[in-house]
C-alpha atoms as a PDB file:
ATOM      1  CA  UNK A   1      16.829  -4.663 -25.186  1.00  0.00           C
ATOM      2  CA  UNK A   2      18.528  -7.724 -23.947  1.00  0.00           C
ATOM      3  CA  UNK A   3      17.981 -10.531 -21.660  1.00  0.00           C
ATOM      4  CA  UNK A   4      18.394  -8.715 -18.707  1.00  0.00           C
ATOM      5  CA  UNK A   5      15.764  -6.359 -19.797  1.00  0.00           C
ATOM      6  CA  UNK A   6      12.563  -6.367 -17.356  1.00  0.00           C
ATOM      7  CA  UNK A   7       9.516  -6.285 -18.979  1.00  0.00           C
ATOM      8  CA  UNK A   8       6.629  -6.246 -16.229  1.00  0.00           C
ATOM      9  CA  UNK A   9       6.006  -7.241 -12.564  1.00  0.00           C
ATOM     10  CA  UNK A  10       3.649  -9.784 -11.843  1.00  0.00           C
ATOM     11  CA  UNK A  11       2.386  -9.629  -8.360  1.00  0.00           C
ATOM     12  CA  UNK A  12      -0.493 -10.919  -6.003  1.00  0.00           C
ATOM     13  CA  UNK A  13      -3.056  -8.393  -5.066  1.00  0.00           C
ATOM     14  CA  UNK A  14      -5.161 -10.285  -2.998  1.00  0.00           C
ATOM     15  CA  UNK A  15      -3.237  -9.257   0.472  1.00  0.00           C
ATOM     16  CA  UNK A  16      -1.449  -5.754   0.303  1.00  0.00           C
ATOM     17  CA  UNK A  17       0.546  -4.124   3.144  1.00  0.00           C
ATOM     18  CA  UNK A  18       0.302  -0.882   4.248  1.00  0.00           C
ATOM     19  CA  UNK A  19       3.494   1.061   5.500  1.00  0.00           C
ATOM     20  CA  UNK A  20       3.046   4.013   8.048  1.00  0.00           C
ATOM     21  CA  UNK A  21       5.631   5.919   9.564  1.00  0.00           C
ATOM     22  CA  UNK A  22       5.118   6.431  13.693  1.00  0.00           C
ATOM     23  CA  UNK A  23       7.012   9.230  15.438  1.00  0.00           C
ATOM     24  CA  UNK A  24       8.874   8.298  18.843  1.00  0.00           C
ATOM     25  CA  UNK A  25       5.842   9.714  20.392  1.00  0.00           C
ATOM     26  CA  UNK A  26       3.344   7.339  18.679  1.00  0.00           C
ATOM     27  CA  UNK A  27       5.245   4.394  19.972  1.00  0.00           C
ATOM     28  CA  UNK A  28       4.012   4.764  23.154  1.00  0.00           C
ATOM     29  CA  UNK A  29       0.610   4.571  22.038  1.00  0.00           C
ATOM     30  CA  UNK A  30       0.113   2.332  19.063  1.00  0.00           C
ATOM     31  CA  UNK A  31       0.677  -1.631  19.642  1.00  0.00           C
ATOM     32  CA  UNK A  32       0.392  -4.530  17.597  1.00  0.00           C
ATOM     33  CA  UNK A  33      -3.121  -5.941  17.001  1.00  0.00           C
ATOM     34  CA  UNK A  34      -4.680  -2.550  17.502  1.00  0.00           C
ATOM     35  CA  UNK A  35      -7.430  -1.505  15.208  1.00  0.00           C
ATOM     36  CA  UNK A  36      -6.501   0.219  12.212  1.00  0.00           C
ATOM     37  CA  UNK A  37      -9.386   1.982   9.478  1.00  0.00           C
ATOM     38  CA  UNK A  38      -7.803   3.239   6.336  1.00  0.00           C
ATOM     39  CA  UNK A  39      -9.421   5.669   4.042  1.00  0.00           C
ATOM     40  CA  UNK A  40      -8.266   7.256   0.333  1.00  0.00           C
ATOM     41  CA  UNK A  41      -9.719  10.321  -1.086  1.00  0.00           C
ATOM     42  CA  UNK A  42      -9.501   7.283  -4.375  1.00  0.00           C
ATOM     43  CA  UNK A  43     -12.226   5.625  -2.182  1.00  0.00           C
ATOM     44  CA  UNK A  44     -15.109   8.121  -1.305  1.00  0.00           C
ATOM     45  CA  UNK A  45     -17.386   6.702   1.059  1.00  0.00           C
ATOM     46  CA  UNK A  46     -15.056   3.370   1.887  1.00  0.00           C
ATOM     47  CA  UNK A  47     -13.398   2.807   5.467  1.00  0.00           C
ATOM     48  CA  UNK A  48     -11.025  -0.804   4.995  1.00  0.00           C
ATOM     49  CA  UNK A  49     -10.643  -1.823   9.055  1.00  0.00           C
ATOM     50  CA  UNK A  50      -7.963  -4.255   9.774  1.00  0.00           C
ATOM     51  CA  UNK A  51      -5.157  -4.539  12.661  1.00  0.00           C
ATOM     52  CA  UNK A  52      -1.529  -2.894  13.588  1.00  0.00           C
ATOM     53  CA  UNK A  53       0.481  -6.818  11.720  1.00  0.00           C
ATOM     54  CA  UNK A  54       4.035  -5.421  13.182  1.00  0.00           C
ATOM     55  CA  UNK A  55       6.030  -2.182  14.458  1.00  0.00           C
ATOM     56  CA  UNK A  56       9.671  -2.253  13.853  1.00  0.00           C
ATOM     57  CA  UNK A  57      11.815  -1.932  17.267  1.00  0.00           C
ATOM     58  CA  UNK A  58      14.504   0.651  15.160  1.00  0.00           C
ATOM     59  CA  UNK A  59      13.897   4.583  15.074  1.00  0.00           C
ATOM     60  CA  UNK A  60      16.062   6.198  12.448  1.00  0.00           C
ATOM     61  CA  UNK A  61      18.521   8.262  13.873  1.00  0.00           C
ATOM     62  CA  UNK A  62      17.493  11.070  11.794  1.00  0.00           C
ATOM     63  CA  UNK A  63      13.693  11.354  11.819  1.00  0.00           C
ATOM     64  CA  UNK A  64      13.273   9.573  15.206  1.00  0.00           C
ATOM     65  CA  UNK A  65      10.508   7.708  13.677  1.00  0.00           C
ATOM     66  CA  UNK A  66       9.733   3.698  12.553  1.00  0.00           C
ATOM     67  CA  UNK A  67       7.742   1.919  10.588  1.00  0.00           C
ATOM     68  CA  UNK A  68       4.562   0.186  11.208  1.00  0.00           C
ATOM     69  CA  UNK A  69       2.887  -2.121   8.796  1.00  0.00           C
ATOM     70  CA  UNK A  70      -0.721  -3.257   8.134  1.00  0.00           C
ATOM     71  CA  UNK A  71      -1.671  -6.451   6.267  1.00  0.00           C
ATOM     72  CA  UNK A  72      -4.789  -6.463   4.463  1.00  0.00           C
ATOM     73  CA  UNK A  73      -6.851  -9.050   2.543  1.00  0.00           C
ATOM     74  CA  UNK A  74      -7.348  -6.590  -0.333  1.00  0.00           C
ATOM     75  CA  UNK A  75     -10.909  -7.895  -1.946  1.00  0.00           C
ATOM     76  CA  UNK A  76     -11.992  -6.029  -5.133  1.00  0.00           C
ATOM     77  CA  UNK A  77      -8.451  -4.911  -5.549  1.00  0.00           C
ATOM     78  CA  UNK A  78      -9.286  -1.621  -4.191  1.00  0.00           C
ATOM     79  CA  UNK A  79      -5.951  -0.815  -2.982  1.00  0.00           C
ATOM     80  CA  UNK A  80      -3.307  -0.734  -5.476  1.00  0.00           C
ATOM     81  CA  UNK A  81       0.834  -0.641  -5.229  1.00  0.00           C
ATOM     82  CA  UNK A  82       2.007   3.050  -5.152  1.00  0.00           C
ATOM     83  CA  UNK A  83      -1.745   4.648  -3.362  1.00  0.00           C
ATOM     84  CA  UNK A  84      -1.278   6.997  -0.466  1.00  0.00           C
ATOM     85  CA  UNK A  85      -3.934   6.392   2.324  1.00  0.00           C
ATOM     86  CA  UNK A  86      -5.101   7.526   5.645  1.00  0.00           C
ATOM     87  CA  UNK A  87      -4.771   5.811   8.289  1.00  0.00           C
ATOM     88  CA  UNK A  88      -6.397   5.803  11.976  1.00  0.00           C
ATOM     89  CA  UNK A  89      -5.156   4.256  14.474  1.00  0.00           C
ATOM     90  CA  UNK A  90      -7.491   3.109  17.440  1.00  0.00           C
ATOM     91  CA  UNK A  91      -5.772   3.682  20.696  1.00  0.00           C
ATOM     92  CA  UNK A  92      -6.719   3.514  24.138  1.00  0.00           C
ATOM     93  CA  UNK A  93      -7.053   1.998  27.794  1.00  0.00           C
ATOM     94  CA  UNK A  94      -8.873  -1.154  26.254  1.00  0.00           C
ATOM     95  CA  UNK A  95      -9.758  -2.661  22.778  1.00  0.00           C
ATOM     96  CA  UNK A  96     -13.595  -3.356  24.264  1.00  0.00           C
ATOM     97  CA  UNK A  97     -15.412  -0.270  22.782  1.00  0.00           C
ATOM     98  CA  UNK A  98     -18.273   0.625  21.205  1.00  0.00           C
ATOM     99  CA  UNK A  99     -17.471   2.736  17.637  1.00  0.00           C
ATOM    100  CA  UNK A 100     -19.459   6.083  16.463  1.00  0.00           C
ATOM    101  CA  UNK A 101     -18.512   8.864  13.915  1.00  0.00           C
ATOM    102  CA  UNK A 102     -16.330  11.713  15.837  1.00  0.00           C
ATOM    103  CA  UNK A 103     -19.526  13.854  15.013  1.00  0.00           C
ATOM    104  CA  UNK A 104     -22.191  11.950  17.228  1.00  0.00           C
ATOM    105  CA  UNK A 105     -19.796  13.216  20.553  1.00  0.00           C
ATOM    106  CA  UNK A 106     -21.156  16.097  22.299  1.00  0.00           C
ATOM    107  CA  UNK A 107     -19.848  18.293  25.295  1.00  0.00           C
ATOM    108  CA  UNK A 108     -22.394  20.219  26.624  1.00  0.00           C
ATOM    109  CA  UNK A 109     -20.702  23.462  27.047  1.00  0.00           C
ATOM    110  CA  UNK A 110     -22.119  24.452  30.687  1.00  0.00           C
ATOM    111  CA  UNK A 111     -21.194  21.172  32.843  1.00  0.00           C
ATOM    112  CA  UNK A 112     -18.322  19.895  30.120  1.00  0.00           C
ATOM    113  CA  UNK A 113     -20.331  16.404  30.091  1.00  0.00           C
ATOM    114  CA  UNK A 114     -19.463  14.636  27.216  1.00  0.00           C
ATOM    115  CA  UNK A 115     -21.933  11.939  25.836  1.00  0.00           C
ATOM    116  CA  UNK A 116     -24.194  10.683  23.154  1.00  0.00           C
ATOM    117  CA  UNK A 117     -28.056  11.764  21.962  1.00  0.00           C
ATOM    118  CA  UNK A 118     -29.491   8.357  21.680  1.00  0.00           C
ATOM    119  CA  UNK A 119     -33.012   7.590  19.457  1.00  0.00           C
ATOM    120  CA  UNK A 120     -33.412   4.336  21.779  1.00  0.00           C
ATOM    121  CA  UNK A 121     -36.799   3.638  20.483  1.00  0.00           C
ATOM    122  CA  UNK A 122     -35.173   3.202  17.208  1.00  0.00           C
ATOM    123  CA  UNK A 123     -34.779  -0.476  16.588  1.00  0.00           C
ATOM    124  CA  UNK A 124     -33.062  -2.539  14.082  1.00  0.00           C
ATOM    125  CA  UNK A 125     -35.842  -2.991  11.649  1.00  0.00           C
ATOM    126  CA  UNK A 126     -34.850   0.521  10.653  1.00  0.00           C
ATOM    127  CA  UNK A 127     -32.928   0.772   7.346  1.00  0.00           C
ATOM    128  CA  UNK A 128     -30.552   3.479   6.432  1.00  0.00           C
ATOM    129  CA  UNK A 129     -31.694   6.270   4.236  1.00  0.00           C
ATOM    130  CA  UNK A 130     -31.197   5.489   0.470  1.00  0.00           C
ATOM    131  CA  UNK A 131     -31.563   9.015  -1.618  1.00  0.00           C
ATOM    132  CA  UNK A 132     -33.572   7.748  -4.502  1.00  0.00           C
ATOM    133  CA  UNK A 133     -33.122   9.845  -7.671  1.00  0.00           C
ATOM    134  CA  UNK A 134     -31.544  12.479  -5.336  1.00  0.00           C
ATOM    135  CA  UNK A 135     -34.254  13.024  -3.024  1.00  0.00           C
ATOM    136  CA  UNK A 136     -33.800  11.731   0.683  1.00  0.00           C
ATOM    137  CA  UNK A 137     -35.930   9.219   2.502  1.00  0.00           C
ATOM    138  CA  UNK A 138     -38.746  10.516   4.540  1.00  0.00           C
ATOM    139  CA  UNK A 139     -38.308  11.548   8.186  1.00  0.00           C
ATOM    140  CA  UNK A 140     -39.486   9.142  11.058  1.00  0.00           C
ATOM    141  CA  UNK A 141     -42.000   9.872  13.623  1.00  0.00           C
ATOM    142  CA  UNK A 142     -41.372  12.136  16.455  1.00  0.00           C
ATOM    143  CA  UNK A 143     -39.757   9.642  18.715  1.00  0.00           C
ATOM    144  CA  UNK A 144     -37.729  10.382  22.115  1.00  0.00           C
ATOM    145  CA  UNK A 145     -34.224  11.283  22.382  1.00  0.00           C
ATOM    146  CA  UNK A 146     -32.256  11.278  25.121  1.00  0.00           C
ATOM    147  CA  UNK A 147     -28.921  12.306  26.662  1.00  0.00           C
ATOM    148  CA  UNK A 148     -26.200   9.596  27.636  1.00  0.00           C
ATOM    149  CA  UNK A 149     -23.210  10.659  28.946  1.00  0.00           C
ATOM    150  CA  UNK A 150     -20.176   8.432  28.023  1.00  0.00           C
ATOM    151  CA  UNK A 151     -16.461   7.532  28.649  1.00  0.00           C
ATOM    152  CA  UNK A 152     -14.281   8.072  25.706  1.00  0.00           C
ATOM    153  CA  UNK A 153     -11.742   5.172  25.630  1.00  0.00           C
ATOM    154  CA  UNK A 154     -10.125   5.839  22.138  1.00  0.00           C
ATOM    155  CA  UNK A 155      -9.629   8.349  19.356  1.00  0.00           C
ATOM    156  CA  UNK A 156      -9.652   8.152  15.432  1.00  0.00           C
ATOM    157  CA  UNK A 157      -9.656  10.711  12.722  1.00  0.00           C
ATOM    158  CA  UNK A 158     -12.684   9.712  11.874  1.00  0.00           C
ATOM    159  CA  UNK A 159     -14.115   7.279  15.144  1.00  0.00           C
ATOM    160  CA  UNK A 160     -14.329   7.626  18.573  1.00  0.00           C
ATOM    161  CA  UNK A 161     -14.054   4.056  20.537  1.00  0.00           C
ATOM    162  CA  UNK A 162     -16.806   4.712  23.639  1.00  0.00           C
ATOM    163  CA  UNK A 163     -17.968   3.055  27.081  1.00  0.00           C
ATOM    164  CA  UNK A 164     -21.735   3.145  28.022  1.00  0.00           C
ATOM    165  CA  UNK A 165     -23.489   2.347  24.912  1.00  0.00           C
ATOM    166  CA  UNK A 166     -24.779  -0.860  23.698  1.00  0.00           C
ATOM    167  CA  UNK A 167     -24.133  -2.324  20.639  1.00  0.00           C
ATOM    168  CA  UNK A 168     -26.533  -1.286  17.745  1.00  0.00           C
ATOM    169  CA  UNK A 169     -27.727   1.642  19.066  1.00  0.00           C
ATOM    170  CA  UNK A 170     -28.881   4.628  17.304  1.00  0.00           C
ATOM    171  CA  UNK A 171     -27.026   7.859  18.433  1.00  0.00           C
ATOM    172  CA  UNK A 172     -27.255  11.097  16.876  1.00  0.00           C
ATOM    173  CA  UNK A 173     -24.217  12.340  14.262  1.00  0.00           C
ATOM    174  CA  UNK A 174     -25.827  15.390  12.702  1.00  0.00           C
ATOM    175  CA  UNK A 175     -28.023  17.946  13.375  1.00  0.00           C
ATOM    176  CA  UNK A 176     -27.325  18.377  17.570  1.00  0.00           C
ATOM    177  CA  UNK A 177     -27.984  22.168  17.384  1.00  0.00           C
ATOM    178  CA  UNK A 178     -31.580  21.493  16.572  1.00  0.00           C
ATOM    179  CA  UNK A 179     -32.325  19.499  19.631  1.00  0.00           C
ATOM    180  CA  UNK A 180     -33.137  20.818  23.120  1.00  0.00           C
ATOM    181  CA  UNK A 181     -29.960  21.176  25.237  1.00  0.00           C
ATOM    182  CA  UNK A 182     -31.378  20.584  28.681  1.00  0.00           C
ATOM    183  CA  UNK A 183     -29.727  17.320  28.995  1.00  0.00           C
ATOM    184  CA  UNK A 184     -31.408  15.859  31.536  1.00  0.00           C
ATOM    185  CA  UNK A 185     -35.075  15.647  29.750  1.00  0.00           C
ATOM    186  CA  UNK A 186     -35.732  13.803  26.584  1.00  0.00           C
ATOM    187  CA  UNK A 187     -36.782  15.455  23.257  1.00  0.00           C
ATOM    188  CA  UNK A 188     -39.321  14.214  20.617  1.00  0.00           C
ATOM    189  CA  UNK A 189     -37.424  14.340  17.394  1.00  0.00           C
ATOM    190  CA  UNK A 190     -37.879  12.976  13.811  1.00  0.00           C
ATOM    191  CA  UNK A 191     -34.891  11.684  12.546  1.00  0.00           C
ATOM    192  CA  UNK A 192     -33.672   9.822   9.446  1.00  0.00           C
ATOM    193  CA  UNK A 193     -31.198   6.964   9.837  1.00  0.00           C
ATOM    194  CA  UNK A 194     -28.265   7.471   7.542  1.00  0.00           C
ATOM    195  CA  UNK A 195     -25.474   4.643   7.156  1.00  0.00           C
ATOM    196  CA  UNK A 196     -21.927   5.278   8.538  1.00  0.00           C
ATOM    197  CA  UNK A 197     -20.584   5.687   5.212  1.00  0.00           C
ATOM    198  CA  UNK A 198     -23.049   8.412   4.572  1.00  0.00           C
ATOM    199  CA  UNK A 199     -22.021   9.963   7.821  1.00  0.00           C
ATOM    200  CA  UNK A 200     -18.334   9.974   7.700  1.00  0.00           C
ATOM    201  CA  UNK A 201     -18.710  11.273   4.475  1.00  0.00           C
ATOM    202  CA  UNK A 202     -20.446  14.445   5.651  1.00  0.00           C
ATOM    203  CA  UNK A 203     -18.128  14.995   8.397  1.00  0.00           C
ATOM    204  CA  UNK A 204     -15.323  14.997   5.688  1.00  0.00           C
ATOM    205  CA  UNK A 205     -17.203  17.358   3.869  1.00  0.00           C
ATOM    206  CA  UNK A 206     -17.904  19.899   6.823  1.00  0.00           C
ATOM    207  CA  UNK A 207     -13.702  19.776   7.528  1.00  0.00           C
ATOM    208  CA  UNK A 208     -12.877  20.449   4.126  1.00  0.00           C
ATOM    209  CA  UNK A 209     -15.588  23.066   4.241  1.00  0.00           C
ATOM    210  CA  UNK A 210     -14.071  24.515   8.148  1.00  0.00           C
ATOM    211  CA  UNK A 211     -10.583  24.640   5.987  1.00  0.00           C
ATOM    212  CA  UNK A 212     -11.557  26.326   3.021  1.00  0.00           C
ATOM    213  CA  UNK A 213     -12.905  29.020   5.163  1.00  0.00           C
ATOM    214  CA  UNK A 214     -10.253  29.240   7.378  1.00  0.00           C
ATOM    215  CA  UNK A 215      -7.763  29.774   4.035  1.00  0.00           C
ATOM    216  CA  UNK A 216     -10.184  32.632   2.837  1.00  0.00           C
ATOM    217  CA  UNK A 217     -10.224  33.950   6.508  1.00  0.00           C
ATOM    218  CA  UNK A 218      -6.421  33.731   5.994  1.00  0.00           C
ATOM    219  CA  UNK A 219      -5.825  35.156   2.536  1.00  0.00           C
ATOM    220  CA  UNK A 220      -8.368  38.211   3.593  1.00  0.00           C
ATOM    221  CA  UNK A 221      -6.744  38.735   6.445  1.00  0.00           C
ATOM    222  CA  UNK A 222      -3.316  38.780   4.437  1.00  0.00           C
ATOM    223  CA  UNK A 223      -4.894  41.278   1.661  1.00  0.00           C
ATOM    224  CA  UNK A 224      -6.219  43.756   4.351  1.00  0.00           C
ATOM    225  CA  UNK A 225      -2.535  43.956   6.205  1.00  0.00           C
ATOM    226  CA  UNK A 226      -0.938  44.385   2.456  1.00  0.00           C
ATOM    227  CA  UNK A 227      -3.626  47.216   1.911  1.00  0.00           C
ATOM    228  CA  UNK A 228      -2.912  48.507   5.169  1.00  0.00           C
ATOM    229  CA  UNK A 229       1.078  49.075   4.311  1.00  0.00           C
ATOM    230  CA  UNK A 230       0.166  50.113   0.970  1.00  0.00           C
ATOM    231  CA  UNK A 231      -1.747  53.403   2.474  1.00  0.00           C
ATOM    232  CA  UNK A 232       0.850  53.551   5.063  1.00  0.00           C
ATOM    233  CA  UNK A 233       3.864  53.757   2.569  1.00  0.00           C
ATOM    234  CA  UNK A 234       1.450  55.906   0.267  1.00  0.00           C
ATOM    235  CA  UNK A 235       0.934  58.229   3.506  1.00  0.00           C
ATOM    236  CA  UNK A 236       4.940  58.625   3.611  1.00  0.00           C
ATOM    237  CA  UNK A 237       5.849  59.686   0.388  1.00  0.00           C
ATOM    238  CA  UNK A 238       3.453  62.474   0.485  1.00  0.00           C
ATOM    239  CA  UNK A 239       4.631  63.479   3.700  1.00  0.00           C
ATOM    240  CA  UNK A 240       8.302  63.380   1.632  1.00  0.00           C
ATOM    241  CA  UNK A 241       7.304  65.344  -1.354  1.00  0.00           C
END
């Protein structure tokens, strides 16, 4: 070892950047100052929002894609140098929206509205469900819900940016089959008011759970073809003989 010899890096965690590649295609979508939520499968349950800081001008001949970067005050350290994250980027005809989990949108299959369940007699002294030793909160009353149809002004992979809500309202993320689908009459329902980190964790857990059985829809598929030319080739060679 000599002089030259580097020993450690000593380095600031308190802001960390983000780097995200954008195709040609994204460019036409994603600006500075747009709203950015990053996620980690290190970070169950954690959504870090912050803002689009820069997008360089240069696409690389090659890929056809850039660079964008996000700056982040980075309190608790939770994001350290080398982590891969995901990252959702807010897009749409205007940054004035109203945010709910991707699974609180409904199109009613008949008419192709698309809209929002709301609980609107739900007010803020409710407090989201803490499971205590495991066991969920107890429902609420039977209290009216209601249909609200809704423009859609921007998409996330885990959000949905929305026009004709207010702020603070209590919409409906989980359990939509249960409810009556004639849209235009309310529906007493008891409900239990989960937190958005509960929620977006459950929709993460219903995609992984849509992929794992599309993989085993795959791989039986797969094993009934191979069968299939097995008793096929099987079927020859006696035919041979």
């Amino acid at each position: 070892m000599d002089g030259a010899s580097r020993l450690f890096d000593v380095g600031d965690l308190s802001f960390v950047r983000v780097r995200v590649s954008l195709t040609d295609e994204m460019l036409s979508r994603i600006q500075e100052g747009q709203t950015a939520q990053i996620t980690s499968e290190m970070l169950p349950d954690t959504t870090i929002t912050a803002q689009v800081s820069r997008i360089s001008p240069f696409l690389d001949e090659n890929s056809f894609s850039t660079d964008a970067e996000i700056d982040i005050p980075n309190e608790g350290n939770l994001l350290r140098p080398g982590m891969f994250v995901n990252v959702a980027v807010l897009y749409g005809e205007s940054q004035q929206a109203t945010l709910i989990p991707n699974s609180a949108l409904y199109e009613d299959p008949g008419t192709g509205a698309v809209g929002v369940f709301l609980a609107s007699s739900l007010g803020t002294e409710i407090e989201p469900d803490e499971p205590r030793d495991g066991f969920p909160t107890e429902l609420t009353e039977p209290t009216p819900v209601s249909f609200q149809e809704v423009d859609v002004i921007a998409e996330g992979r885990s959000a949905t940016g929305i026009r004709g809500i207010g702020q603070n309202a209590w919409v409906v993320a989980l359990g939509h089959d249960l409810l009556n689908m004639n849209l235009d009459e309310a529906v007493d329902a008891r409900t239990r008011a989960l937190s958005w980190e509960r929620v977006l964790g459950l929709q993460e857990l219903e995609e992984r759970d849509m992929l794992i059985e599309f993989m085993e829809r795959q791989q039986r598929m797969a094993e009934a073809e191979r069968a299939a030319q097995d008793s096929s080739s099987t079927s020859s060679d006696s035919s041979d003989a």
